[in-house]
Protein backbone atom coordinates (compact mmCIF):
# COMPACT_ATOMS: atom_id res chain seq x y z
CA UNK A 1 2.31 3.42 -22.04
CA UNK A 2 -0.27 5.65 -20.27
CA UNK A 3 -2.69 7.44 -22.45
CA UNK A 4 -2.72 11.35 -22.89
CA UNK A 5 -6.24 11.47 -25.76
CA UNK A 6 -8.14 12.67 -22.52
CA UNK A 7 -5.85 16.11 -22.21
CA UNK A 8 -7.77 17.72 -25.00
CA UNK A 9 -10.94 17.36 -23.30
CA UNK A 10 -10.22 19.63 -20.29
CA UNK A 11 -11.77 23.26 -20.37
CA UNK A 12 -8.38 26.27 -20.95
CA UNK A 13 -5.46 25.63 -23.31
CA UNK A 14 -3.77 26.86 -20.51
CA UNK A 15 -4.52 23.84 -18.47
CA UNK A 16 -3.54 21.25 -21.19
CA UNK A 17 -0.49 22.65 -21.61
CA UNK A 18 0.69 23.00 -18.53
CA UNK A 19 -0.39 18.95 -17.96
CA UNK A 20 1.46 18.45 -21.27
CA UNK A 21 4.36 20.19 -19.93
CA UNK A 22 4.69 18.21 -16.40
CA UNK A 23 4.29 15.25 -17.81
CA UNK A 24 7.37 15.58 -20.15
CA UNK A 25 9.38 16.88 -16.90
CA UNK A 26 8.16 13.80 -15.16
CA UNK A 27 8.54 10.97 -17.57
CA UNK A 28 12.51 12.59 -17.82
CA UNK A 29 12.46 12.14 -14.27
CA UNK A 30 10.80 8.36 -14.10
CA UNK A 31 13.84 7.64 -16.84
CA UNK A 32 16.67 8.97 -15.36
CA UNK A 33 15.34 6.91 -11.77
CA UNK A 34 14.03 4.09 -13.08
CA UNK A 35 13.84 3.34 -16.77
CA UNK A 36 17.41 3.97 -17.82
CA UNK A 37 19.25 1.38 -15.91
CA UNK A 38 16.51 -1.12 -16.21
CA UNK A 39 17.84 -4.41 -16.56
CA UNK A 40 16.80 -6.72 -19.62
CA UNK A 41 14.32 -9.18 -18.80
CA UNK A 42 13.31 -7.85 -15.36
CA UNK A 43 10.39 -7.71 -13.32
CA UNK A 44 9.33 -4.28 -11.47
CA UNK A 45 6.90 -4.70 -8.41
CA UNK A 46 5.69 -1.22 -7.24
CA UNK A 47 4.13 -0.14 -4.01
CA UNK A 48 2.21 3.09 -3.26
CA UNK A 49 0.09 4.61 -0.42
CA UNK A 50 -1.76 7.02 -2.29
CA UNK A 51 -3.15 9.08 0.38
CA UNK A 52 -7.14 8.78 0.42
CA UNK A 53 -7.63 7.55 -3.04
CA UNK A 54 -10.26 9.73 -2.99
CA UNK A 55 -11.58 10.03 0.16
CA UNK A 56 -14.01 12.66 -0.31
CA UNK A 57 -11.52 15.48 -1.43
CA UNK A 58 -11.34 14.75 -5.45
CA UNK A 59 -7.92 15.38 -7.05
CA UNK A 60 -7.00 17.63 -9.92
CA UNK A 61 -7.08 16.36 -13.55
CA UNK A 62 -3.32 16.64 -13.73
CA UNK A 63 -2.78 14.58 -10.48
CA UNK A 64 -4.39 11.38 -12.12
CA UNK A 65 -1.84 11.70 -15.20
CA UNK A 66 0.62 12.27 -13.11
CA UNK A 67 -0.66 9.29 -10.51
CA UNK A 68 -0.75 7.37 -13.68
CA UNK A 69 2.94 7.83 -15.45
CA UNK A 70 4.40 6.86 -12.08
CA UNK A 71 2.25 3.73 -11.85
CA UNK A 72 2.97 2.93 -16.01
CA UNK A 73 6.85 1.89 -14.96
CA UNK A 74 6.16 -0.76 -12.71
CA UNK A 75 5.14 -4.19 -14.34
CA UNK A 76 2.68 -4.47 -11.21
CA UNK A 77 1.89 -1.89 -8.13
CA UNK A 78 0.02 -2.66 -4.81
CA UNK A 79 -2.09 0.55 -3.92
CA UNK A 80 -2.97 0.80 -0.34
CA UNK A 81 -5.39 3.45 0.75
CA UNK A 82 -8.40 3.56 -1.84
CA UNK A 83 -11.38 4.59 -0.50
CA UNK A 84 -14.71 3.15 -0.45
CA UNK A 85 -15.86 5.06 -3.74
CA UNK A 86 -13.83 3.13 -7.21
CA UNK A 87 -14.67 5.88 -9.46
CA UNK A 88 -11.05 7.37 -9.30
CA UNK A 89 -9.83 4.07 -9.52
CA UNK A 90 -11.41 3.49 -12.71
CA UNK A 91 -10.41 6.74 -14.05
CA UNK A 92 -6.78 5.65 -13.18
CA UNK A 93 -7.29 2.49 -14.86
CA UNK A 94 -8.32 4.42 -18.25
CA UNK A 95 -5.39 6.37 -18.15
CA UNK A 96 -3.33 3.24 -18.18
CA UNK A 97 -4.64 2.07 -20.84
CA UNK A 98 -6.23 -1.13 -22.28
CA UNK A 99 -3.19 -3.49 -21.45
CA UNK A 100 -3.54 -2.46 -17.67
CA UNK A 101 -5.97 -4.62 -15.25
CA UNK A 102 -6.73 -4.57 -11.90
CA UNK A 103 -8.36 -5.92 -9.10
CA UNK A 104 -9.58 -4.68 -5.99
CA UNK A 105 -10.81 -5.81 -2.32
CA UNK A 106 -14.05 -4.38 -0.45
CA UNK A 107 -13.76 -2.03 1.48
CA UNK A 108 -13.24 -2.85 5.50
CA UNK A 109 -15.44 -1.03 7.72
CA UNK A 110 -14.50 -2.17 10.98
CA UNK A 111 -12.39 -0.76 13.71
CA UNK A 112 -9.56 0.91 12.07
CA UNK A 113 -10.07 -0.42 8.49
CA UNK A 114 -10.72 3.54 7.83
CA UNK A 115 -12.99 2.02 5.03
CA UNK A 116 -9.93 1.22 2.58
CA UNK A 117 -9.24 -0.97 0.07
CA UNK A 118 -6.42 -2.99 -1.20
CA UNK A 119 -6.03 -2.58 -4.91
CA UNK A 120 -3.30 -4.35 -7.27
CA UNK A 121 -2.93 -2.93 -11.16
CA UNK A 122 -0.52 -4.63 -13.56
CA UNK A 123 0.32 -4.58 -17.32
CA UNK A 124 -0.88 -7.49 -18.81
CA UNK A 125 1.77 -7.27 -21.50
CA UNK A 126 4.24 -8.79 -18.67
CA UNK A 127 1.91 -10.05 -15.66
CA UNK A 128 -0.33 -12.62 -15.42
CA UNK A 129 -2.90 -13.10 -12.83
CA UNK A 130 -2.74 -16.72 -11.76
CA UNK A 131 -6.45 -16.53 -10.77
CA UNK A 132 -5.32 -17.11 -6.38
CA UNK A 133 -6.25 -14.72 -4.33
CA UNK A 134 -6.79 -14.10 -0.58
CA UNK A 135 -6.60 -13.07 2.96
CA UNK A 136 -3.72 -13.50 5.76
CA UNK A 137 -6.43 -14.46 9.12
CA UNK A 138 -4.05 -14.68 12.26
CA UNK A 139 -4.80 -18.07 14.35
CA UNK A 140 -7.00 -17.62 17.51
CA UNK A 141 -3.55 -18.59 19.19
CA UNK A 142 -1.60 -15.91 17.52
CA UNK A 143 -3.92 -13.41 18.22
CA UNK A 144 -2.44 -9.95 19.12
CA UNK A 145 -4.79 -7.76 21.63
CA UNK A 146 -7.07 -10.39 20.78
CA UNK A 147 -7.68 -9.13 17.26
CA UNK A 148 -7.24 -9.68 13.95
CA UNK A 149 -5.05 -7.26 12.04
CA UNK A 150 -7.16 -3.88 11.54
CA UNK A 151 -6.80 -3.83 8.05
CA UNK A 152 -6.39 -7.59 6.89
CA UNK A 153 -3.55 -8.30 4.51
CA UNK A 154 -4.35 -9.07 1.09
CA UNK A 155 -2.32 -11.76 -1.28
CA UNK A 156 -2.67 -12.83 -4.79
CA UNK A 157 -0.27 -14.59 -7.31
CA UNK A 158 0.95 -14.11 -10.34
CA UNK A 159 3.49 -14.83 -13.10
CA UNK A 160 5.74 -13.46 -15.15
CA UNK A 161 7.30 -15.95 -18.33
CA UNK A 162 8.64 -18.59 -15.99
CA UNK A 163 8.45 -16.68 -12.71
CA UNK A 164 5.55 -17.42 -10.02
CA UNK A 165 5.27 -14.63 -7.55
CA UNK A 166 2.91 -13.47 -4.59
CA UNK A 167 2.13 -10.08 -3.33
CA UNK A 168 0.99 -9.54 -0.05
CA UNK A 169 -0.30 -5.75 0.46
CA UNK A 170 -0.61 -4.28 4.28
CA UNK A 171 -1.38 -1.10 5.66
CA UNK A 172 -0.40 -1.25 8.82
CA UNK A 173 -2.66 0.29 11.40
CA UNK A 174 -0.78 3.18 12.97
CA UNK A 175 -2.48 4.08 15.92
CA UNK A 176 -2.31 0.43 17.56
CA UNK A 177 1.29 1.22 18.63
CA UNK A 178 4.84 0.33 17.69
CA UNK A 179 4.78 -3.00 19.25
CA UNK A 180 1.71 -4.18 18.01
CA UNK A 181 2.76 -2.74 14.85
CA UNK A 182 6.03 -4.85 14.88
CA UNK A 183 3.93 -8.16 16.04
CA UNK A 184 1.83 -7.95 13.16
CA UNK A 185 4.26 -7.37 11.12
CA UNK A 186 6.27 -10.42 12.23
CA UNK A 187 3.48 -12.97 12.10
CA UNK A 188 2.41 -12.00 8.54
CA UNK A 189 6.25 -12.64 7.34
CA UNK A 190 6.13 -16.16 9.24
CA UNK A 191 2.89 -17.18 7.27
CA UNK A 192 4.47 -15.70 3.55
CA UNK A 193 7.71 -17.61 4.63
CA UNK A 194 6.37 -20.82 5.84
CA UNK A 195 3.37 -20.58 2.51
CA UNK A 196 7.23 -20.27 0.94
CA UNK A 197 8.64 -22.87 1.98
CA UNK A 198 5.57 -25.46 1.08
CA UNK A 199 5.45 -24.19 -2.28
CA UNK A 200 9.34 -25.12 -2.87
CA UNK A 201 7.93 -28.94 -2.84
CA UNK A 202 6.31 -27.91 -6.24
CA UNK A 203 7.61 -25.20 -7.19
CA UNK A 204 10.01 -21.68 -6.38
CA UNK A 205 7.66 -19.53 -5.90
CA UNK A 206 8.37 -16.15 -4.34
CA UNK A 207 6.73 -14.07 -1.66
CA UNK A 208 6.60 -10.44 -1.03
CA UNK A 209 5.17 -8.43 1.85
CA UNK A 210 5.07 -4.87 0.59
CA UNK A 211 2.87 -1.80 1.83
CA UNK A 212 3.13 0.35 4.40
CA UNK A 213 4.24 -0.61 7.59
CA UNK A 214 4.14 2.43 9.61
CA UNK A 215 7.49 1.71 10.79
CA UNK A 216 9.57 4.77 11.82
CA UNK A 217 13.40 3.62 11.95
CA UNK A 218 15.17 1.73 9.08
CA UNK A 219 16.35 -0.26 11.42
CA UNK A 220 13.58 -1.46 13.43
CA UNK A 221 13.94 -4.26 15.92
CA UNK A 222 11.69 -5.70 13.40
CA UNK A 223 13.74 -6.05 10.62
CA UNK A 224 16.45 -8.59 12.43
CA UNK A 225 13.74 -10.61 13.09
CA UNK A 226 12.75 -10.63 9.28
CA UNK A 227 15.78 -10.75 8.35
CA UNK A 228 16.55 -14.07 10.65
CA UNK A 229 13.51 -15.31 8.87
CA UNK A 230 15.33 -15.79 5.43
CA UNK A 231 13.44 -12.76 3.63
CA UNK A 232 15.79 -10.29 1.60
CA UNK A 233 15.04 -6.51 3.48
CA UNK A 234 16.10 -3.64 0.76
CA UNK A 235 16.62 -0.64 2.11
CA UNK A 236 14.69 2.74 0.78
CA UNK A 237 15.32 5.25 3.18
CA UNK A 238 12.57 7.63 4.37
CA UNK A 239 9.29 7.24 2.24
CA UNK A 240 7.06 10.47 3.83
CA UNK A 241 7.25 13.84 2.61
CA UNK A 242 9.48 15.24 5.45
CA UNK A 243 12.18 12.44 5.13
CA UNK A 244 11.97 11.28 8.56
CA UNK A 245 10.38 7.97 7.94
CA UNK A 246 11.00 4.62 6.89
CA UNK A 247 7.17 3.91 6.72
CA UNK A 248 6.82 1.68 3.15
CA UNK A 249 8.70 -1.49 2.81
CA UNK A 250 9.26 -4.67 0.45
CA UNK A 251 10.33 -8.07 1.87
CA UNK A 252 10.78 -10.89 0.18
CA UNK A 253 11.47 -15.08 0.36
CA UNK A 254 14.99 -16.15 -0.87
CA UNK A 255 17.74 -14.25 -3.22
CA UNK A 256 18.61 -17.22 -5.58
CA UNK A 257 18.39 -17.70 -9.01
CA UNK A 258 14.53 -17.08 -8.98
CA UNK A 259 14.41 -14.21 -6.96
CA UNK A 260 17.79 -12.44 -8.38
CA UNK A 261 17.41 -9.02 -6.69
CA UNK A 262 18.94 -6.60 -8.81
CA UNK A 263 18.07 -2.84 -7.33
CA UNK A 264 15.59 -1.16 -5.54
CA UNK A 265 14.45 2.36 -5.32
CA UNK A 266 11.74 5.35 -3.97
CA UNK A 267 10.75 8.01 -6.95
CA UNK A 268 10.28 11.51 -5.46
CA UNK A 269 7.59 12.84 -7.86
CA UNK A 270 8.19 16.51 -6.39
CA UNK A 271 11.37 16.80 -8.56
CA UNK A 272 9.08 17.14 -11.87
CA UNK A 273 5.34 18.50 -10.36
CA UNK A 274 3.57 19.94 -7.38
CA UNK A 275 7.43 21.23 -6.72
CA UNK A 276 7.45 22.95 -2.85
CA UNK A 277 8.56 26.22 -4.12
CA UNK A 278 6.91 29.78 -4.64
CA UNK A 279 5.45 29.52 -7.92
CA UNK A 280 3.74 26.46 -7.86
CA UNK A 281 2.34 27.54 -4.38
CA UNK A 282 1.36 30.66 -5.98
CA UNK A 283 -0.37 28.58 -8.60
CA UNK A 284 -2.06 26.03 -6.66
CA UNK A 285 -2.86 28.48 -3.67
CA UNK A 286 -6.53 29.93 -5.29
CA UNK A 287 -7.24 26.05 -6.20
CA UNK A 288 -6.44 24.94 -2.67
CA UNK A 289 -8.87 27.85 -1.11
CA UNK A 290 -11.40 26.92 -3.46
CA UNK A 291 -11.37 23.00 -2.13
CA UNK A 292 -10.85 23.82 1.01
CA UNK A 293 -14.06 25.60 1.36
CA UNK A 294 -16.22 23.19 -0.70
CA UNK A 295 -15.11 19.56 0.50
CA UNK A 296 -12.49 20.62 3.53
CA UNK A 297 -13.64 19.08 7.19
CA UNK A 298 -13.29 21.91 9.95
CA UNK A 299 -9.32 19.50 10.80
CA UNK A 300 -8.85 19.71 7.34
CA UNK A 301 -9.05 23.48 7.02
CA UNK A 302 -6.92 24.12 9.66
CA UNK A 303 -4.11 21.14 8.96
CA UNK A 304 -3.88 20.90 5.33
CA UNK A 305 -5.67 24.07 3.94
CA UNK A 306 -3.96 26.82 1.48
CA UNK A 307 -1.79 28.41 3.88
CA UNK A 308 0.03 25.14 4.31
CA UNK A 309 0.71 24.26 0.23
CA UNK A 310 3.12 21.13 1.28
CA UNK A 311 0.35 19.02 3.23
CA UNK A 312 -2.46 20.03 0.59
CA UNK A 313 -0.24 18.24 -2.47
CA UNK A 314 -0.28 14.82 0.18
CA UNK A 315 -4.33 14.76 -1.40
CA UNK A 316 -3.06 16.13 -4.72
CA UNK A 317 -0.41 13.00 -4.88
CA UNK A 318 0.37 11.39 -1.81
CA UNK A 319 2.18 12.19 1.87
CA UNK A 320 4.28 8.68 0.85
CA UNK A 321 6.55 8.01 -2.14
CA UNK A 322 6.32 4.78 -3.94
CA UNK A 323 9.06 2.39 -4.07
CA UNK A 324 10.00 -0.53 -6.29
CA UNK A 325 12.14 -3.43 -6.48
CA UNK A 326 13.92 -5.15 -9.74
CA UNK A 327 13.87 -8.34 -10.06
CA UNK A 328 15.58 -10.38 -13.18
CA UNK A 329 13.01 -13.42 -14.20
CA UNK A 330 14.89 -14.66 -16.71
CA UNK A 331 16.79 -17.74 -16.43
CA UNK A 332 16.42 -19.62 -19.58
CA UNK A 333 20.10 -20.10 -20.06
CA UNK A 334 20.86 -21.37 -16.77
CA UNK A 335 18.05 -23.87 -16.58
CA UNK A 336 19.03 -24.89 -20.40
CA UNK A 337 22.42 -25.82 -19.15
CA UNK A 338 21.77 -27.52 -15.86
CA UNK A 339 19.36 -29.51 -17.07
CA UNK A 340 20.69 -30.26 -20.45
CA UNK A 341 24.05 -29.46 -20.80
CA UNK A 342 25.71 -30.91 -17.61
């Protein structure tokens, strides 16, 4: 459960209540989404672009709770987008509390790495790190453009009671084009489902590409392709603010009786805070002119300054929802009686 001891060390009353307040509005909303139909003995795997975590323009207090309570109902959450400075990452982490870990890649510098990082937190109370970790390099022969993927996808494994499972976290680079886009995308789903299939010899281990993949249609010429792959595609709908975008997806290896999909979902966090209507813009308005003029670039200013409320929460929160997928992990009873009781 994500810790609240740090609320009574902000400056006004008036600000810890109102944190206080939000937070109760958006835990009702994370239960009514998520929480309440939450199957017994399931596994939740998060992902989240959290726009420019923080990339120069420092959040609110209230935005790292409310950053935080999201984050607390997934069992485990690939963040794409942190920035090159970990301090807000940290302070995330402390607001998770003790039974959360993470870990966290360097940040990449080179053409259109936009200096981010790949970040994965989990609660240790259901995940365990299986101490793999690493990097999806294309072959010279597979090269697209002649490159390697802008920002390079970044795997590690884990378990949960019986069930072995890796995450692979992208962040598709958006201004190399839709085709490239869809390339990259389709060699990094061979390698997960051919790094699949030679881990069946030992064991079922289950692959997931997650992240955002700057793709624009749900139905993508893409997807058939990953779909004719083996990979299970769930469906989320639009993931940016406007609804007009299927940019964040989840694919994974198999649907059997290790990888039992049960649901999948996106959590709109504007039904509970930074809500686009006139009193929260009337709230946030003197806060957003104050930022604007202190850490805003000249772009900044004139794109996602005070007079335009709706962009400004995308650095508040994010200009992406997170989504999730449900997976049930436990199949004691079926392995008792196949292997026992046949």
């Amino acid at each position: 459960m994500a810790f609240y001891q740090s609320i009574k060390n902000y400056k006004t009353k008036r600000e810890q209540k109102w944190i206080a307040k939000h937070l109760v509005a958006l835990r009702k909303s994370l239960y009514d989404s998520i929480k309440k139909d939450r199957t017994p003995g399931s596994l939740i795997i998060g992902s989240w672009n959290i726009r420019a975590f923080d990339g120069g323009v420092l959040r609110e207090n209230e935005s790292y709770h409310y950053i935080a309570e999201i984050i607390d109902n997934f069992d485990i959450c690939a963040i794409q987008e942190v920035k090159s400075d970990l301090k807000p990452l940290k302070r995330l982490m402390k607001l998770l509390g003790p039974n959360w870990s993470y870990f966290v890649t360097d940040y990449n510098s080179k053409d259109g790495g936009n200096s981010e990082r790949m970040a994965y937190v989990f609660n240790t109370n259901k995940v365990l790190f299986r101490n793999i970790i690493g990097e999806i390099v294309i072959p010279k022969s597979q090269l697209i453009a002649g490159r390697q993927i802008a920002r390079t996808p970044y795997f590690a494994s884990f378990q949960a009671d019986w069930f072995k499972f890796t995450l692979c976290s992208a962040h598709i680079d958006y201004s190399s084009g839709m085709s490239v886009r869809e390339q990259e995308i389709g060699i990094i789903s061979k390698i997960l489902v051919k790094r699949s299939k030679d881990a069946r010899k030992d064991t079922d281990e289950v692959y997931v590409l997650m992240g955002d993949m700057n793709l624009e249609e749900a139905d993508e010429t893409i997807i058939q392709e990953i779909e004719s792959l083996g990979m299970t595609v769930p469906l989320f709908g639009p993931t940016n603010q406007k609804g007009n975008m299927h940019y964040d997806r989840m694919f994974f290896t198999g649907n059997n009786i290790k990888t039992n999909f049960i649901r999948q979902g996106k959590f709109d966090w504007r039904n509970a805070v930074f809500k686009h209507n006139k009193t929260y813009m009337k709230k946030y308005r003197k806060i957003a002119e104050k930022k604007a003029e202190k850490t805003y670039t000249d772009w900044e200013k004139e794109n996602y300054g005070p007079s335009t409320y709706r962009a400004w929460t995308t650095y508040e929160m994010s200009d992406h929802l997170p989504i999730w997928i449900e997976l049930k992990i436990d199949y004691s009873d079926k392995y008792l009686e196949d292997r026992y009781l046949k």
